[in-house]
Protein backbone atom coordinates (compact mmCIF):
# COMPACT_ATOMS: atom_id res chain seq x y z
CA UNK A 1 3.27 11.66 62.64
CA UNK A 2 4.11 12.60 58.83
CA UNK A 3 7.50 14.12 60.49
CA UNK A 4 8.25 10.79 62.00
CA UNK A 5 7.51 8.57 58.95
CA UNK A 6 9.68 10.91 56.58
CA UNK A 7 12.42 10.27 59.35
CA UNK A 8 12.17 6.76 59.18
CA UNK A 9 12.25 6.64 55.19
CA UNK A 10 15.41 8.66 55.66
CA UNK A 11 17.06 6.41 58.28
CA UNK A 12 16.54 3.56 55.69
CA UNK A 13 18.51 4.63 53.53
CA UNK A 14 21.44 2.40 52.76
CA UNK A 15 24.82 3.16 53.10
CA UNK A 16 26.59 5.50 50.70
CA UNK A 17 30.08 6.90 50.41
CA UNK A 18 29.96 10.27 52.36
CA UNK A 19 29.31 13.21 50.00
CA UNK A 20 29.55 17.51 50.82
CA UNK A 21 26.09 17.13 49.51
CA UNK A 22 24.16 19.81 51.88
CA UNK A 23 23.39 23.23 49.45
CA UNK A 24 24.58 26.17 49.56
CA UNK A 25 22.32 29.12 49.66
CA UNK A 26 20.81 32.70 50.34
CA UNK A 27 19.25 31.40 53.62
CA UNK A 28 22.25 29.76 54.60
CA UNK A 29 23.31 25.83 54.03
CA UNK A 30 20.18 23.25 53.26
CA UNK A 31 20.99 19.71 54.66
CA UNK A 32 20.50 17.01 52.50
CA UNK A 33 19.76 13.76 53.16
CA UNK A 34 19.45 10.51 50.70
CA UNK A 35 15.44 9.12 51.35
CA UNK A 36 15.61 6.07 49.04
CA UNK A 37 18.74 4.96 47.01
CA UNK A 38 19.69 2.59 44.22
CA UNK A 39 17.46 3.53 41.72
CA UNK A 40 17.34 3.32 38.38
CA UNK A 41 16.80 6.16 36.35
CA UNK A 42 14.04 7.45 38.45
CA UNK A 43 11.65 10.03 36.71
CA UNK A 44 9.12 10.98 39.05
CA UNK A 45 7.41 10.70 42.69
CA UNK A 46 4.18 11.32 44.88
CA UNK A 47 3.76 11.57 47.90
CA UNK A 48 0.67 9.17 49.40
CA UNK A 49 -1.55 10.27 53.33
CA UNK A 50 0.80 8.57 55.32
CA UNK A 51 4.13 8.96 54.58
CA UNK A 52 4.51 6.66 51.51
CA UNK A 53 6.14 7.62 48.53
CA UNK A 54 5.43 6.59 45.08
CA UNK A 55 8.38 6.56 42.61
CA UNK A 56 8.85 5.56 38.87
CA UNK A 57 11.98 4.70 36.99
CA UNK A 58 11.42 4.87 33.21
CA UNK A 59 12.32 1.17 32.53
CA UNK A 60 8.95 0.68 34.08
CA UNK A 61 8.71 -0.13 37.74
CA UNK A 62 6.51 1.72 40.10
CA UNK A 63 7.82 1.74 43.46
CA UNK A 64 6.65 2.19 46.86
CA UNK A 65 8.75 3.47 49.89
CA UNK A 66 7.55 2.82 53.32
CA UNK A 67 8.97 3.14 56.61
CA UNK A 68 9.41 -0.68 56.62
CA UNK A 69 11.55 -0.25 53.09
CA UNK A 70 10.99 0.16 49.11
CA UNK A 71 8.91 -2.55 46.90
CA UNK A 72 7.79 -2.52 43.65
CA UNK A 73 4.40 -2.09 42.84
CA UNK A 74 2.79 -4.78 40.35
CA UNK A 75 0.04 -4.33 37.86
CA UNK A 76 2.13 -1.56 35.69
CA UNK A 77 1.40 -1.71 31.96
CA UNK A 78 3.63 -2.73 29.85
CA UNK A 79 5.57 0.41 28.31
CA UNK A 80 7.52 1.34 25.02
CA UNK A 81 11.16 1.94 26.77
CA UNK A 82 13.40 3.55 24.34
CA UNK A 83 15.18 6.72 24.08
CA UNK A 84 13.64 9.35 26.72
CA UNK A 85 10.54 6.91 26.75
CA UNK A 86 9.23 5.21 29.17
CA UNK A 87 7.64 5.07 32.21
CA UNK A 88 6.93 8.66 33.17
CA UNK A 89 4.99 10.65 35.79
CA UNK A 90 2.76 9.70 38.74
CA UNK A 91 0.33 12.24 40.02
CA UNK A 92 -1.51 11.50 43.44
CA UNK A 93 -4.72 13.07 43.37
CA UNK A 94 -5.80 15.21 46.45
CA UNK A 95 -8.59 12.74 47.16
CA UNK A 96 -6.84 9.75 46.89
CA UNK A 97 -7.53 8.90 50.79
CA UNK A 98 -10.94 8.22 49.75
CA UNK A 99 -10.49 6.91 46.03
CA UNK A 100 -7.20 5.32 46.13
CA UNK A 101 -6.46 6.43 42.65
CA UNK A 102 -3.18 7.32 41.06
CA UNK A 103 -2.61 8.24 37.65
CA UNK A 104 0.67 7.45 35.69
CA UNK A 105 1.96 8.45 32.28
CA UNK A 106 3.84 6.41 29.81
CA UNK A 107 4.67 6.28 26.21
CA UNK A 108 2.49 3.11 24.87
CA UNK A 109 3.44 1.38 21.34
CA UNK A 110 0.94 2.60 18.96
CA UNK A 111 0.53 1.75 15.27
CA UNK A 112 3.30 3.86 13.60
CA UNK A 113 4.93 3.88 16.10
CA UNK A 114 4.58 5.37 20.41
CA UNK A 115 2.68 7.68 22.34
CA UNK A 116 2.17 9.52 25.63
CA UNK A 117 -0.63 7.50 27.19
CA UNK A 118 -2.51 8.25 30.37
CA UNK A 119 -3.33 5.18 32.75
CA UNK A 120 -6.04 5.22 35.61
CA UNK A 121 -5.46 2.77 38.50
CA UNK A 122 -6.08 1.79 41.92
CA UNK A 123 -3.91 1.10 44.43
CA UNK A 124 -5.06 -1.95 46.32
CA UNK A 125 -5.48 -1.63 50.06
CA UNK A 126 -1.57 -2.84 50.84
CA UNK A 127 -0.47 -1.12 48.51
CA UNK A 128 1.27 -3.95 46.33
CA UNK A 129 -0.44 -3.84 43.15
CA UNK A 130 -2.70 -1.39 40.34
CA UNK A 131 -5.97 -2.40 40.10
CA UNK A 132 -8.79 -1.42 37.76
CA UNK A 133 -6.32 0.04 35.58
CA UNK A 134 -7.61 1.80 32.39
CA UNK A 135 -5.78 3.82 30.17
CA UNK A 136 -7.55 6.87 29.81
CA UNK A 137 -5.75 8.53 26.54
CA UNK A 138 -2.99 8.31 24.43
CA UNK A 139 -1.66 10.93 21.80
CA UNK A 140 -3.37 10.21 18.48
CA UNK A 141 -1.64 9.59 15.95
CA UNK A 142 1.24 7.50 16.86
CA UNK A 143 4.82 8.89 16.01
CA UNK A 144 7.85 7.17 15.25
CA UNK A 145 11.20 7.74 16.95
CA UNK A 146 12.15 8.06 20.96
CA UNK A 147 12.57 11.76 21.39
CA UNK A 148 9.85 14.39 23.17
CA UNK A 149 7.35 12.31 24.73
CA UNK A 150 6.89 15.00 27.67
CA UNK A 151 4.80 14.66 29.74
CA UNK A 152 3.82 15.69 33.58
CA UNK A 153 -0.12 15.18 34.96
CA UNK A 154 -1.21 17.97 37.11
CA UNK A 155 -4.35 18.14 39.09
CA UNK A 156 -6.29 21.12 38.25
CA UNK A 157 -8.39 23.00 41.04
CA UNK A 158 -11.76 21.71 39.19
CA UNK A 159 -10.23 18.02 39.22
CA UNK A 160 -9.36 18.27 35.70
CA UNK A 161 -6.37 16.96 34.34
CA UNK A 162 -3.48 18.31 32.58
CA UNK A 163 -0.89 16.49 30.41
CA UNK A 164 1.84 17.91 28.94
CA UNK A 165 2.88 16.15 25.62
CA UNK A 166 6.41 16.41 23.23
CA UNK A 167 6.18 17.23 19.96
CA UNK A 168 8.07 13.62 19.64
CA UNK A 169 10.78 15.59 17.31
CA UNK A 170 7.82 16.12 14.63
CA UNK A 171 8.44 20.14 14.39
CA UNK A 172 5.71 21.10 12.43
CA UNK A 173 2.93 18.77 14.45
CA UNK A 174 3.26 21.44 17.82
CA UNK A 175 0.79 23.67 15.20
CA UNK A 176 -1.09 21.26 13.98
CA UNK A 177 -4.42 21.11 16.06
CA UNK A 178 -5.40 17.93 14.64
CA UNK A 179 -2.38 16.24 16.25
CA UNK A 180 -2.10 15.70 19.78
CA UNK A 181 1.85 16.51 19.29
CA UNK A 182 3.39 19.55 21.14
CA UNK A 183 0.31 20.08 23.52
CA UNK A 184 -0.93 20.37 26.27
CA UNK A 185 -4.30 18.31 27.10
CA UNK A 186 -6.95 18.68 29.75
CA UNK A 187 -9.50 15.50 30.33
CA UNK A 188 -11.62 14.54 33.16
CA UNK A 189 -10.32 11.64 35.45
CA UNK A 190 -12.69 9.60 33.37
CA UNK A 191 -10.71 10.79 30.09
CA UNK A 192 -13.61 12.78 28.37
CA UNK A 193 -13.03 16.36 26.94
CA UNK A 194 -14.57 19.10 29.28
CA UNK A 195 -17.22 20.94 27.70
CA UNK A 196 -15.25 24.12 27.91
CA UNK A 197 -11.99 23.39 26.21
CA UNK A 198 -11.03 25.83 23.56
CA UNK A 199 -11.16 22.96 21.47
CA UNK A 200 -14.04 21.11 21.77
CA UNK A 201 -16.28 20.96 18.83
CA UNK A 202 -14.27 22.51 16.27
CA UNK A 203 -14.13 20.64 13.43
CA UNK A 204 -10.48 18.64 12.15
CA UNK A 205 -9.28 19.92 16.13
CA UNK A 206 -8.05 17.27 18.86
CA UNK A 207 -10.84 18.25 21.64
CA UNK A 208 -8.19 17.40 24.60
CA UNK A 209 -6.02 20.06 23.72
CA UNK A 210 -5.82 23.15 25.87
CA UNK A 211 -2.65 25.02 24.30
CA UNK A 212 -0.21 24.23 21.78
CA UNK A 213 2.95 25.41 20.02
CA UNK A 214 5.18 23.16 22.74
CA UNK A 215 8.15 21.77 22.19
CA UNK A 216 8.81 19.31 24.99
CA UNK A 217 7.47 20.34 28.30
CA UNK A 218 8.97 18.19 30.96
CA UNK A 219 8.03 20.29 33.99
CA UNK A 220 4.33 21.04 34.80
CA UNK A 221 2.94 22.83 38.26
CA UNK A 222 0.22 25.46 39.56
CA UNK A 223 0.66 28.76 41.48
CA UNK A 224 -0.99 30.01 44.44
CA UNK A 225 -3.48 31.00 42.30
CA UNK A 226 -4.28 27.59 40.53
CA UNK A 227 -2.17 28.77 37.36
CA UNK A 228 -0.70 26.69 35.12
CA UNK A 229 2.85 27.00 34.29
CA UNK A 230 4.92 24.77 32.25
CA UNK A 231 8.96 24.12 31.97
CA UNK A 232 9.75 22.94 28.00
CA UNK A 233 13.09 22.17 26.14
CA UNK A 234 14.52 24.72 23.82
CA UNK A 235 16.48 23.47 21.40
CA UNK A 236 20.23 24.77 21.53
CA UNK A 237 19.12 27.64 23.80
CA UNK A 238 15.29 28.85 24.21
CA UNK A 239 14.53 26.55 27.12
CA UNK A 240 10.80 28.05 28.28
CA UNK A 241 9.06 28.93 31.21
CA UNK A 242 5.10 29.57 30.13
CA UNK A 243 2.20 30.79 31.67
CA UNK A 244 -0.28 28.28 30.02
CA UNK A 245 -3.18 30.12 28.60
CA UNK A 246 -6.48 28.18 27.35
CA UNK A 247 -6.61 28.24 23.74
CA UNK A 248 -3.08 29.71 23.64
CA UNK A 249 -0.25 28.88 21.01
CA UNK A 250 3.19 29.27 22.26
CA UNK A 251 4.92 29.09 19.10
CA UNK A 252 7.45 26.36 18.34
CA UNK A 253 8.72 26.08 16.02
CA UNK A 254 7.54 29.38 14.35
CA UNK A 255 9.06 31.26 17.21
CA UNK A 256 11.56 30.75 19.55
CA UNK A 257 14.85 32.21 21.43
CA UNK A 258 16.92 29.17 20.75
CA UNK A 259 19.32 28.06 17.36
CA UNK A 260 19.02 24.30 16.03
CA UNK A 261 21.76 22.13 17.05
CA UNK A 262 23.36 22.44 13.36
CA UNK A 263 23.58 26.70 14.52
CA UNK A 264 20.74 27.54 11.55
CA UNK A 265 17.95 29.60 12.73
CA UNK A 266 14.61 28.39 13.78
CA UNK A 267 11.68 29.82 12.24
CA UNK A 268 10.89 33.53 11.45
CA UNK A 269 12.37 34.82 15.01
CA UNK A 270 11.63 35.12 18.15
CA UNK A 271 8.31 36.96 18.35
CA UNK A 272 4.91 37.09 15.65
CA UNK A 273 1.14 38.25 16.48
CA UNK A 274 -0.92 35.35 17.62
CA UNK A 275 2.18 33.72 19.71
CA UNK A 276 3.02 33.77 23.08
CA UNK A 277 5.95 34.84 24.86
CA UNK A 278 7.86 32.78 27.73
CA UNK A 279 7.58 34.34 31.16
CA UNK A 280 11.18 33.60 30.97
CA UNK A 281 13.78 31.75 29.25
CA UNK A 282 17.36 30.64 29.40
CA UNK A 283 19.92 31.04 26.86
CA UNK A 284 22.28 28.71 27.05
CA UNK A 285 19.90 25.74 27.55
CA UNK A 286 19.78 24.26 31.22
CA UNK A 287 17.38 21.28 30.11
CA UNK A 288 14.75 21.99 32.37
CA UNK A 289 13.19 18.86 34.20
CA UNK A 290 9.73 19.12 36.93
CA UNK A 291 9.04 22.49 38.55
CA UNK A 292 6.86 23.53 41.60
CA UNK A 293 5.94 26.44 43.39
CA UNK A 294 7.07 26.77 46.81
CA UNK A 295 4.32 27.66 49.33
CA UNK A 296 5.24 28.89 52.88
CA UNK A 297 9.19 30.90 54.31
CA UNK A 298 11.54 33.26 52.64
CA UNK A 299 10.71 32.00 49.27
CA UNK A 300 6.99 31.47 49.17
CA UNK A 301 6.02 32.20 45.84
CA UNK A 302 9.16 31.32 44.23
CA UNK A 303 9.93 28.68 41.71
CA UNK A 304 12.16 25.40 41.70
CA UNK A 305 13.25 24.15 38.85
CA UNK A 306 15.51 21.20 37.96
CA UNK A 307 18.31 21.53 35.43
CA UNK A 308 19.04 18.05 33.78
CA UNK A 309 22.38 19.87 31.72
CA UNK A 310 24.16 21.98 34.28
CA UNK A 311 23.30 19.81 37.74
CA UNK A 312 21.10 22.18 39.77
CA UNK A 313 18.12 23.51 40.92
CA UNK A 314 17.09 26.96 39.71
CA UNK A 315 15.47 29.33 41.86
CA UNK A 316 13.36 32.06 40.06
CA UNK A 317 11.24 34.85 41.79
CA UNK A 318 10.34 38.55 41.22
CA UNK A 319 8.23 40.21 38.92
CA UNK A 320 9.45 39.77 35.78
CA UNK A 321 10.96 35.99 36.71
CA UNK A 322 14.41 35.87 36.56
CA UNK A 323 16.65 33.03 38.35
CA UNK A 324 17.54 34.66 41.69
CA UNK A 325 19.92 31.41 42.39
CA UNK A 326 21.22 27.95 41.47
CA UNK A 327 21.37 25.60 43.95
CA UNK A 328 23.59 22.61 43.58
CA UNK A 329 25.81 20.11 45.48
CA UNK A 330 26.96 16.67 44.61
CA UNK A 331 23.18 15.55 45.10
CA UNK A 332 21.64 17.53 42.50
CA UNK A 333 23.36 15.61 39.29
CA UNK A 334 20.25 15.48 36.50
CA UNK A 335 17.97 16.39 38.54
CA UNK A 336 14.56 14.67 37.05
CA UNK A 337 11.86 15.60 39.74
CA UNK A 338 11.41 18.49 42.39
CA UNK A 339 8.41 19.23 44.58
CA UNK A 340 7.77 20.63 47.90
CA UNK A 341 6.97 17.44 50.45
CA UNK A 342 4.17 17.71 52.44
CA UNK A 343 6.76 18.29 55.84
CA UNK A 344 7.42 21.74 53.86
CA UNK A 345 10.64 20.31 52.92
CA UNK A 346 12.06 20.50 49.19
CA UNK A 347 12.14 16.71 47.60
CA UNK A 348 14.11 16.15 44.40
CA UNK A 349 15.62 12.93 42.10
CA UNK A 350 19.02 12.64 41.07
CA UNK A 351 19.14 10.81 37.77
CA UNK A 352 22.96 9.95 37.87
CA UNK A 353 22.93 9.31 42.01
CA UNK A 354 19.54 7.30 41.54
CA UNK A 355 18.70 8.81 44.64
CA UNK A 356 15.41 10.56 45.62
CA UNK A 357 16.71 13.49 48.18
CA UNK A 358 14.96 15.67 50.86
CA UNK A 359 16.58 19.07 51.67
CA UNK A 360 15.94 20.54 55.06
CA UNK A 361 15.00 24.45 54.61
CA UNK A 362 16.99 26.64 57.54
């Protein structure tokens, strides 16, 4: 049945001019096929029991394609659109047949200025509109500017939630614990601070925060295991990929393997006790967008991750990471979002095509 309703979202698609857009790869070619076009600058997607697919574009619409076609979803808050603000990520929590709840992240106007913001919502029985909606947190204090916002929601085994957060260009905030800025958070569904955060309790400390140090992670996803990892800008060079640690400070802008964009140094190096290292890292800087872990085939285990700079999807694998391949066609131009559907297939957004994709595994 899911088969059949992801075939039907793909037959909808309208018309395009004809593009060599199927992938090249180690297990031969992966066929590519537009789901839903005409976008505008999509950021993110879900996928909802059924076949339904949940989709944001950062001006601020939350849309819903069916097999019957693509509508917007009402009830959105309003959010602070400027620069790489907007509206953000949607996570579909694994019980959302019985709750109906979605979660969405935004940057909110604050008082000084915006803020990643985390809003609660139900999604009414037809699936036209948020109700109930609650914003849950926002990044305290507010920051001026439209740079770094983050920010991906993950759904932690234990139901917790994790936000990733920009340091919003403030450098020096991402070690600051009494900023929310270059973090990221874990809260209940509710918003509260679990009892066992590093955090929690310590005095002139943000309780939500779980790690810190980030620059702007844009890519958040668990292992096998339940593991966090996060994808985060580098400056010129230094993009990250980090195992997220509780309590754990990963070092920007003390530490890092990229240059400023002027070519001065950053910080005292790229290594100093108390700091983590990146699992890996790219040098030059691919702008790394989502990331997920591929479960299932030839490359269970291994990890996708979208390149906003160069136009591809990275493949890493092996023990240490390293990118094993880079797979790219016409379709993957800024790619935004990438997840494995629940058909097994691989999903991703094209920014510049406004097109979300599905690529058919061999």
């Amino acid at each position: 049945m899911r088969q059949s309703l992801f075939a039907s979202l793909i037959a909808l698609a309208p018309a395009a001019p004809v593009l060599a857009q199927d992938i090249d790869s180690s297990l031969g070619a992966l066929q590519v096929a537009p789901v839903v076009q005409g976008l505008n600058d999509p950021w993110s997607f879900g996928f909802l029991p059924g076949g339904t697919v949940l989709i944001t574009e950062r001006g601020g619409r939350l849309l819903a394609a069916t097999p019957e076609g693509v509508s917007a979803v009402s009830g959105v808050p309003e959010v602070y659109t400027r620069g790489q603000g907007g509206l953000l990520d949607v996570l579909v929590p694994r019980d959302f047949a019985q709750s109906r709840e979605i979660f969405l992240s935004y940057s909110k106007r604050q008082r000084g200025g915006a803020g990643t913001a985390v809003l609660k919502a139900r999604l009414s029985e037809d699936g036209s509109r948020l109700e109930d909606t609650e914003t849950i947190f926002e990044m305290a204090p507010g920051s001026s500017g439209g740079r770094h916002f983050g920010s991906r929601l993950v759904e932690a085994r234990d139901g917790t939630l994790f936000v990733t957060l920009g340091e919003r260009g403030d450098r020096p905030a991402a070690q600051d614990l009494s900023r929310h800025n270059g973090s990221v958070i874990r809260i209940t569904r509710d918003g509260a601070v679990p009892s066992d955060n590093p955090f929690a309790g310590q005095s002139g400390a943000q309780p939500e925060i779980w790690s810190y140090g980030h620059r702007n992670p844009q890519g958040a996803a668990l292992d096998a295991q339940g593991q966090l990892w996060v994808a985060e800008h580098g400056a010129k060079g230094g993009d990250e990929v980090n195992r997220v640690e509780k309590g754990a400070n990963y070092g920007w802008p003390v530490i890092s393997y990229g240059r400023h964009y002027s070519g001065a140094k950053i910080g005292e190096g790229t290594a100093k006790p108390g700091m983590e290292q990146p699992v890996f890292y790219w040098d030059p800087s691919i702008a790394p967008s989502d990331m997920s872990f591929l479960a299932g085939g030839a490359w269970d285990g291994d990890l996708l991750v979208g390149s906003l700079k160069f136009d591809y999807i990275s493949r890493l694998s092996g023990t240490p990471l390293r990118e094993v391949e880079k797979l790219e066609s016409e379709a993957t131009l800024r790619v935004r979002d990438v997840d494995q559907g629940p058909d097994g297939q691989i999903w991703f957004l094209s920014e510049v095509n406004g097109t979300l994709y599905r690529a058919t595994l061999p």
